[in-house]
C-alpha atoms as a PDB file:
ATOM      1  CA  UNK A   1     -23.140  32.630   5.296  1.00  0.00           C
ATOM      2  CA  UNK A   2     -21.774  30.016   2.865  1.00  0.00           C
ATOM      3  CA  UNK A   3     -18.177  29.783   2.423  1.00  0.00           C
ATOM      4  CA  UNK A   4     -17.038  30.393  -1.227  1.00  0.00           C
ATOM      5  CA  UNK A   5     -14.367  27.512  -1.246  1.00  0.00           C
ATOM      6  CA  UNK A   6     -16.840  25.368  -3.644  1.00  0.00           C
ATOM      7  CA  UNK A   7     -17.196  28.167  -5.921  1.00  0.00           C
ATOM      8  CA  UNK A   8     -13.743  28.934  -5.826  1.00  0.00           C
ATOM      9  CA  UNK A   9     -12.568  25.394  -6.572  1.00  0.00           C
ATOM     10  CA  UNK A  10     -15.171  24.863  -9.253  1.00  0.00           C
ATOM     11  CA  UNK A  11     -13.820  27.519 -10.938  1.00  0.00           C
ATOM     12  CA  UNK A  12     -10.353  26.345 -10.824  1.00  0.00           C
ATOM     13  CA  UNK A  13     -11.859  23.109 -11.836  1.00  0.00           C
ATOM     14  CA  UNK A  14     -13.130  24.116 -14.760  1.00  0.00           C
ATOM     15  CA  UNK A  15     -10.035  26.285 -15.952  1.00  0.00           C
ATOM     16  CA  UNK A  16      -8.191  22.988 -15.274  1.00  0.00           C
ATOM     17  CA  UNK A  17     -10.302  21.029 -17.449  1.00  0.00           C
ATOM     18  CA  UNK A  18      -9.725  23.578 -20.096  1.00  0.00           C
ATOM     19  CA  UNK A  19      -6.059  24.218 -19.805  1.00  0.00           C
ATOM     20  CA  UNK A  20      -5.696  20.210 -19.819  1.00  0.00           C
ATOM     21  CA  UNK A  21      -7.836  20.019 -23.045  1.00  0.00           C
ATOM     22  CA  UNK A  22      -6.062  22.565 -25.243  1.00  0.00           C
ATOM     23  CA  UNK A  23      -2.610  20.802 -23.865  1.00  0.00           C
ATOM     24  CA  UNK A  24      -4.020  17.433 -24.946  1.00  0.00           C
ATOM     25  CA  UNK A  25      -5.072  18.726 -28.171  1.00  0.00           C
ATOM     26  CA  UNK A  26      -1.815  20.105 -28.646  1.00  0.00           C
ATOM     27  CA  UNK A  27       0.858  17.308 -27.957  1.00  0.00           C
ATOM     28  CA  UNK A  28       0.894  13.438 -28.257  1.00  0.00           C
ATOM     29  CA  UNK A  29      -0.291  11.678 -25.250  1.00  0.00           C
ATOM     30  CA  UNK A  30       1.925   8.106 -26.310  1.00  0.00           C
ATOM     31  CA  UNK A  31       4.896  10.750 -26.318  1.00  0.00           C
ATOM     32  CA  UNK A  32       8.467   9.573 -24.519  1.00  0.00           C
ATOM     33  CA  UNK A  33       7.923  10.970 -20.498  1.00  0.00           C
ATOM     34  CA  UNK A  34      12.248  11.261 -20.200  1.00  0.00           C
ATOM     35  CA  UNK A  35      12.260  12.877 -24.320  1.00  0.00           C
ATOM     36  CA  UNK A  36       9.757  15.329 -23.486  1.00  0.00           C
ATOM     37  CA  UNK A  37       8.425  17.186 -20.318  1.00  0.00           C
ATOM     38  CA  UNK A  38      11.088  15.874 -17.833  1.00  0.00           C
ATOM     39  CA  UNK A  39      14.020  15.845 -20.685  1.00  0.00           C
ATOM     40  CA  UNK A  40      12.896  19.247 -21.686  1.00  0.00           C
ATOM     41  CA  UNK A  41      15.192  22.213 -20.903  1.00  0.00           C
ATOM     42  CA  UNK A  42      14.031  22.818 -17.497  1.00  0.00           C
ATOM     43  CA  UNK A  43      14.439  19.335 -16.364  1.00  0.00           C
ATOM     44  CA  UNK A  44      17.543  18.130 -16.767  1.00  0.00           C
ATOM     45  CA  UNK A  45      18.479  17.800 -13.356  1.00  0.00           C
ATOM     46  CA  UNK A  46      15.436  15.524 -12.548  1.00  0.00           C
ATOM     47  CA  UNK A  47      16.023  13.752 -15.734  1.00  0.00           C
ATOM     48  CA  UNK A  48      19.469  12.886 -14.674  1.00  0.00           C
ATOM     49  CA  UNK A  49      18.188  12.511 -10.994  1.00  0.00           C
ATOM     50  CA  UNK A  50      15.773   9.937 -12.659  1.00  0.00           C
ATOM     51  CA  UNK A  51      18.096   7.502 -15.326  1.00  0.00           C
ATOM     52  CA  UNK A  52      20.580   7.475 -11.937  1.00  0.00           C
ATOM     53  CA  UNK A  53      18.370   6.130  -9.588  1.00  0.00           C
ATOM     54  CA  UNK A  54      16.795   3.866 -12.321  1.00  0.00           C
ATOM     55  CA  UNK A  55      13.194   5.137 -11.817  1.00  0.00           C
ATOM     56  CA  UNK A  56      13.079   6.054 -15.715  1.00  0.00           C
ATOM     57  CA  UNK A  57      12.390   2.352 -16.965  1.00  0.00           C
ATOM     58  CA  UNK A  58       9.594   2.286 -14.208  1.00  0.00           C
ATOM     59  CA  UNK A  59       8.003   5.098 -15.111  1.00  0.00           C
ATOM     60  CA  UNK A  60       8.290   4.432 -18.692  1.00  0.00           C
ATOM     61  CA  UNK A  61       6.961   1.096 -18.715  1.00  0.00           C
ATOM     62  CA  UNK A  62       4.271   0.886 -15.679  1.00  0.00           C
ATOM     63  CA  UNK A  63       1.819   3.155 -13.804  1.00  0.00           C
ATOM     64  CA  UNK A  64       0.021   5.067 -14.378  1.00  0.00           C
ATOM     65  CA  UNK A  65       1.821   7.674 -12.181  1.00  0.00           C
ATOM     66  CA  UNK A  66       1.683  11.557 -11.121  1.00  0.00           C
ATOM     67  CA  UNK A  67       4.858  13.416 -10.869  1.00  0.00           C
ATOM     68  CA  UNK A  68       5.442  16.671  -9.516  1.00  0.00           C
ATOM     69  CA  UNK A  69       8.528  17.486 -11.236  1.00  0.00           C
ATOM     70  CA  UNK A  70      10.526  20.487  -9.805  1.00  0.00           C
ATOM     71  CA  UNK A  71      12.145  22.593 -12.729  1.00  0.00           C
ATOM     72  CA  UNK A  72      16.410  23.015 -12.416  1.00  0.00           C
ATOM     73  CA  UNK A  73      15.920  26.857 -10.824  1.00  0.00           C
ATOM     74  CA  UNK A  74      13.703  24.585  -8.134  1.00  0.00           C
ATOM     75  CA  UNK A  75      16.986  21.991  -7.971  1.00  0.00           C
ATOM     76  CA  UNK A  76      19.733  25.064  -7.732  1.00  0.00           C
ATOM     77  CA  UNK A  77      17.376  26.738  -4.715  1.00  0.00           C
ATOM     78  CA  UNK A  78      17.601  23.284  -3.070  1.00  0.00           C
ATOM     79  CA  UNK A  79      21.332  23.088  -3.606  1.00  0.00           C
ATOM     80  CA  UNK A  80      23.471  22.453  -6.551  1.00  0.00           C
ATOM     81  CA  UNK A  81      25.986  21.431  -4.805  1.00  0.00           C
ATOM     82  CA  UNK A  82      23.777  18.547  -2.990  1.00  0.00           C
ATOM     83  CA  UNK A  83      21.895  17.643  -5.903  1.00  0.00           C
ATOM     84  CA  UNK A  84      24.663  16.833  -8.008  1.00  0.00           C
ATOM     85  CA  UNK A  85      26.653  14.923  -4.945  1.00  0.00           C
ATOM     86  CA  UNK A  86      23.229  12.629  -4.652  1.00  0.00           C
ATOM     87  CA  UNK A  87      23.698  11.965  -8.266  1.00  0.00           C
ATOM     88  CA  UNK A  88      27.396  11.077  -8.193  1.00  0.00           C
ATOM     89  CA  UNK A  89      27.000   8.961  -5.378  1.00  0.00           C
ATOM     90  CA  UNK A  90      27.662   5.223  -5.417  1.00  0.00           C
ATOM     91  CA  UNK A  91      24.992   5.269  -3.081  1.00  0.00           C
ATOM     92  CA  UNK A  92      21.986   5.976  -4.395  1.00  0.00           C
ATOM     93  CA  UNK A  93      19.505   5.580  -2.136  1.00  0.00           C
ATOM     94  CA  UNK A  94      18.907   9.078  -0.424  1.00  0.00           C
ATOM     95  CA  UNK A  95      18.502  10.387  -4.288  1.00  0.00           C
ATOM     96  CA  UNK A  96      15.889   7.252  -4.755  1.00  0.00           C
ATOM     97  CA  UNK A  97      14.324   8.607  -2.195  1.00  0.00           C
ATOM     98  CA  UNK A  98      14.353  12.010  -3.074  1.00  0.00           C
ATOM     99  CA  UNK A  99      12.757  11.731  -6.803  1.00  0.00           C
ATOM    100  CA  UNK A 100      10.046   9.097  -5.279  1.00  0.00           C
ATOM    101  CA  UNK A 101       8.716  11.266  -2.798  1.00  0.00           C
ATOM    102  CA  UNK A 102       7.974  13.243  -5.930  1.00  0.00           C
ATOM    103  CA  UNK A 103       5.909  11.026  -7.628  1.00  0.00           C
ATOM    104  CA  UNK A 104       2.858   9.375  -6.739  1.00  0.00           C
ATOM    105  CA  UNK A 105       0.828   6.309  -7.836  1.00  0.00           C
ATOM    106  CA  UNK A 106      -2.340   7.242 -10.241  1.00  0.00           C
ATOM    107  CA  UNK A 107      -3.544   9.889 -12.353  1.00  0.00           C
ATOM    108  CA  UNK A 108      -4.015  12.700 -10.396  1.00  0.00           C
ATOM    109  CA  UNK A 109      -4.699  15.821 -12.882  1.00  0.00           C
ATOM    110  CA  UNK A 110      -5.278  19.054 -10.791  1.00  0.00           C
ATOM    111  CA  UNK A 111      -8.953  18.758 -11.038  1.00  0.00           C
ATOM    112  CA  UNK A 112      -8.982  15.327  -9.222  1.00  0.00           C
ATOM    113  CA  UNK A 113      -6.253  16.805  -6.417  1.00  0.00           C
ATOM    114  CA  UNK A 114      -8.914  20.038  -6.401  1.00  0.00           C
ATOM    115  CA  UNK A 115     -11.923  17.414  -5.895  1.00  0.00           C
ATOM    116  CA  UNK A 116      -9.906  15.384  -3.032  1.00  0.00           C
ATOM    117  CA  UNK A 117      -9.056  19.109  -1.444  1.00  0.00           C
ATOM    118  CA  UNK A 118     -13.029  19.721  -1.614  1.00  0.00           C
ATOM    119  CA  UNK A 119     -13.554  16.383   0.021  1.00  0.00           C
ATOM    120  CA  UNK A 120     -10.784  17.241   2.854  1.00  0.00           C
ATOM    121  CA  UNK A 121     -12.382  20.612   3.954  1.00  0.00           C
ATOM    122  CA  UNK A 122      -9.662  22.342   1.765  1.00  0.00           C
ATOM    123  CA  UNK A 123      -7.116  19.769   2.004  1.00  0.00           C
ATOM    124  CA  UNK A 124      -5.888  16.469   0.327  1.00  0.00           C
ATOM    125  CA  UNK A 125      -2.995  13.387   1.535  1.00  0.00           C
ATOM    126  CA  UNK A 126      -1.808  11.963  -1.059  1.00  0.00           C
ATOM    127  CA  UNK A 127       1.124   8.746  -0.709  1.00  0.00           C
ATOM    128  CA  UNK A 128       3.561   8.589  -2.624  1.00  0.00           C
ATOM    129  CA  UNK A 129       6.053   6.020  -4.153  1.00  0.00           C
ATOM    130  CA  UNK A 130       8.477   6.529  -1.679  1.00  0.00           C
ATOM    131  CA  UNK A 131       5.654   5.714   1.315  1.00  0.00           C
ATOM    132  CA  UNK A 132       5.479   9.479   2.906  1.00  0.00           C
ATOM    133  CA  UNK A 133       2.728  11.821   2.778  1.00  0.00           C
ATOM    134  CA  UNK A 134       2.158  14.749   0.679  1.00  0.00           C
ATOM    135  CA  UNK A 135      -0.515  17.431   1.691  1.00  0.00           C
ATOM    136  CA  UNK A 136      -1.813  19.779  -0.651  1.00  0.00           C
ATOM    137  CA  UNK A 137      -3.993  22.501  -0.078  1.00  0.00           C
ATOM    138  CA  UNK A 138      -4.731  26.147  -1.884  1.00  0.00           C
ATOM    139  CA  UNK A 139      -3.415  29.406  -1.623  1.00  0.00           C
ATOM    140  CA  UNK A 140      -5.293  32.030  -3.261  1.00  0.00           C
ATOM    141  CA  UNK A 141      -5.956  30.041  -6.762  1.00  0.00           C
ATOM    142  CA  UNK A 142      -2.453  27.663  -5.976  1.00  0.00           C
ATOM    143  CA  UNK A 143      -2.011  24.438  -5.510  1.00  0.00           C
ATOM    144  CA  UNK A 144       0.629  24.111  -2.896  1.00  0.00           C
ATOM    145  CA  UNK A 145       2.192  20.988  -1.588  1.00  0.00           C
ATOM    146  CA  UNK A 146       3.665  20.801   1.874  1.00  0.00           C
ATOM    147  CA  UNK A 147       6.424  17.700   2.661  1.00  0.00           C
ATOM    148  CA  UNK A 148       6.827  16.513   6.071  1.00  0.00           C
ATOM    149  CA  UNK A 149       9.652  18.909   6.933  1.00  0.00           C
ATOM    150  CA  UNK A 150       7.248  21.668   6.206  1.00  0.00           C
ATOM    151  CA  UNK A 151       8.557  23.051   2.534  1.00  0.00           C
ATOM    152  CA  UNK A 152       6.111  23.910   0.452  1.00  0.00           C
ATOM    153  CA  UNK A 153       6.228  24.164  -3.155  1.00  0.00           C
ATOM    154  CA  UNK A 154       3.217  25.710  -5.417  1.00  0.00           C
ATOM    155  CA  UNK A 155       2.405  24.122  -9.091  1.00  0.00           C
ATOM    156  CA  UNK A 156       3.233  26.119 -11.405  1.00  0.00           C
ATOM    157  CA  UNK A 157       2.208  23.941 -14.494  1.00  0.00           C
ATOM    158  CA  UNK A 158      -0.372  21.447 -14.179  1.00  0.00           C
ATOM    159  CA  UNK A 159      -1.525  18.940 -16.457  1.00  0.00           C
ATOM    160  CA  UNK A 160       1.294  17.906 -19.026  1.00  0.00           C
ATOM    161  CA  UNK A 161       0.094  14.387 -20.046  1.00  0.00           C
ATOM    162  CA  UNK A 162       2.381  11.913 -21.073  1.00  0.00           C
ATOM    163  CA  UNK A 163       1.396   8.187 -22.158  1.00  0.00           C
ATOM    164  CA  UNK A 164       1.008   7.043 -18.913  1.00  0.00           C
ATOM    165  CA  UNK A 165       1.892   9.968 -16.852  1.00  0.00           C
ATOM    166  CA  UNK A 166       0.917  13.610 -15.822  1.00  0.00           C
ATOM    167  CA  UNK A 167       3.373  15.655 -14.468  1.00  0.00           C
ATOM    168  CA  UNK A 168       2.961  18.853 -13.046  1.00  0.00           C
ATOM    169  CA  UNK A 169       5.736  21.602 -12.354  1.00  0.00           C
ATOM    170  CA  UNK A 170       7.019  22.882  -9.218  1.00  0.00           C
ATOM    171  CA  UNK A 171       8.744  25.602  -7.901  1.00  0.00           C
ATOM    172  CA  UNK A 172      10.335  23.636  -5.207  1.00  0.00           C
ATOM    173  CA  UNK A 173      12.056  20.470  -4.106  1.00  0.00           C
ATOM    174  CA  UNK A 174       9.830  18.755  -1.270  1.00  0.00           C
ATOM    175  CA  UNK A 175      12.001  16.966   0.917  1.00  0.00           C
ATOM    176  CA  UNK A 176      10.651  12.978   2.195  1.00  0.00           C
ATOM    177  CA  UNK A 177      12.823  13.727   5.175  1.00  0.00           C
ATOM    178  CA  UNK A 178      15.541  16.454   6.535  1.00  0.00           C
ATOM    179  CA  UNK A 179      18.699  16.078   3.854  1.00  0.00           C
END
């Protein structure tokens, strides 16, 4: 008996292509990546996370890149308290570390991470900035990244295209190493 994974992720493939396409149709793709998704009202933490460390003239003015951008509710799971400490610091180089393991090199829109999960017998690596790994695989019809410490975190928004950017939500911080 066939397994229905291919069926399963064509499917999702082709609800991502569609969800994508009515949120392309919808906003500007040359829009500002820190004015709109990750300045918006559930990202202010990683938009502050992101002028600190520097990162936001990078990923304003290169890439193309992929972030998986966790929302603040994500942040104040992880811990407020840490989060804002990283931020403060004079140091910055545990929160650098932190917001590049969420972002990775390339346009990966969920179809292409659902095609690389086909390819990988359900599961896809993916490098990021930082130089760690990032698995993803599927959980029911989720998308669910797992760092190296084991957290996972599912996408809960896929697909918001900037000008040289897609992000997608996450319900979690992923963690590069133990913090």
């Amino acid at each position: 008996m066939k397994s229905p994974l291919p069926k399963i992720l064509l499917g999702l493939l082709m609800a991502s292509c569609a969800l994508t396409f009515a949120q392309s149709t919808g906003s500007s793709n040359a829009s500002s990546l820190n004015k709109n998704t990750i300045g918006s009202e559930h990202h202010k933490i990683l938009a502050a996370a992101v002028e600190a460390t520097q990162l936001d003239d990078i990923l304003e003015n290169a890439g193309p890149f992929t972030i998986f951008a966790p929302s603040d509710a994500a942040f104040e799971r992880f811990s407020n308290e840490k989060i804002t400490e990283l931020i403060n610091s004079q140091d910055k180089s545990a929160l650098k570390a932190l917001v590049a393991y969420h972002i990775v090199a390339g346009h990966l829109t969920a179809s292409r991470i659902l095609r690389a999960m086909c390819r990988g017998n359900g599961k896809a690596s993916f490098t990021t900035i930082q130089g760690k790994k990032l698995l993803a695989h599927l959980d029911g019809y989720d998308i669910v990244l797992t760092d190296p410490m084991g957290n996972t975190a599912r996408i809960t928004t896929a697909d918001v295209n900037q000008r040289n950017t897609v992000i997608h939500e996450i319900d979690s911080v992923i963690l590069p190493s133990q913090m």
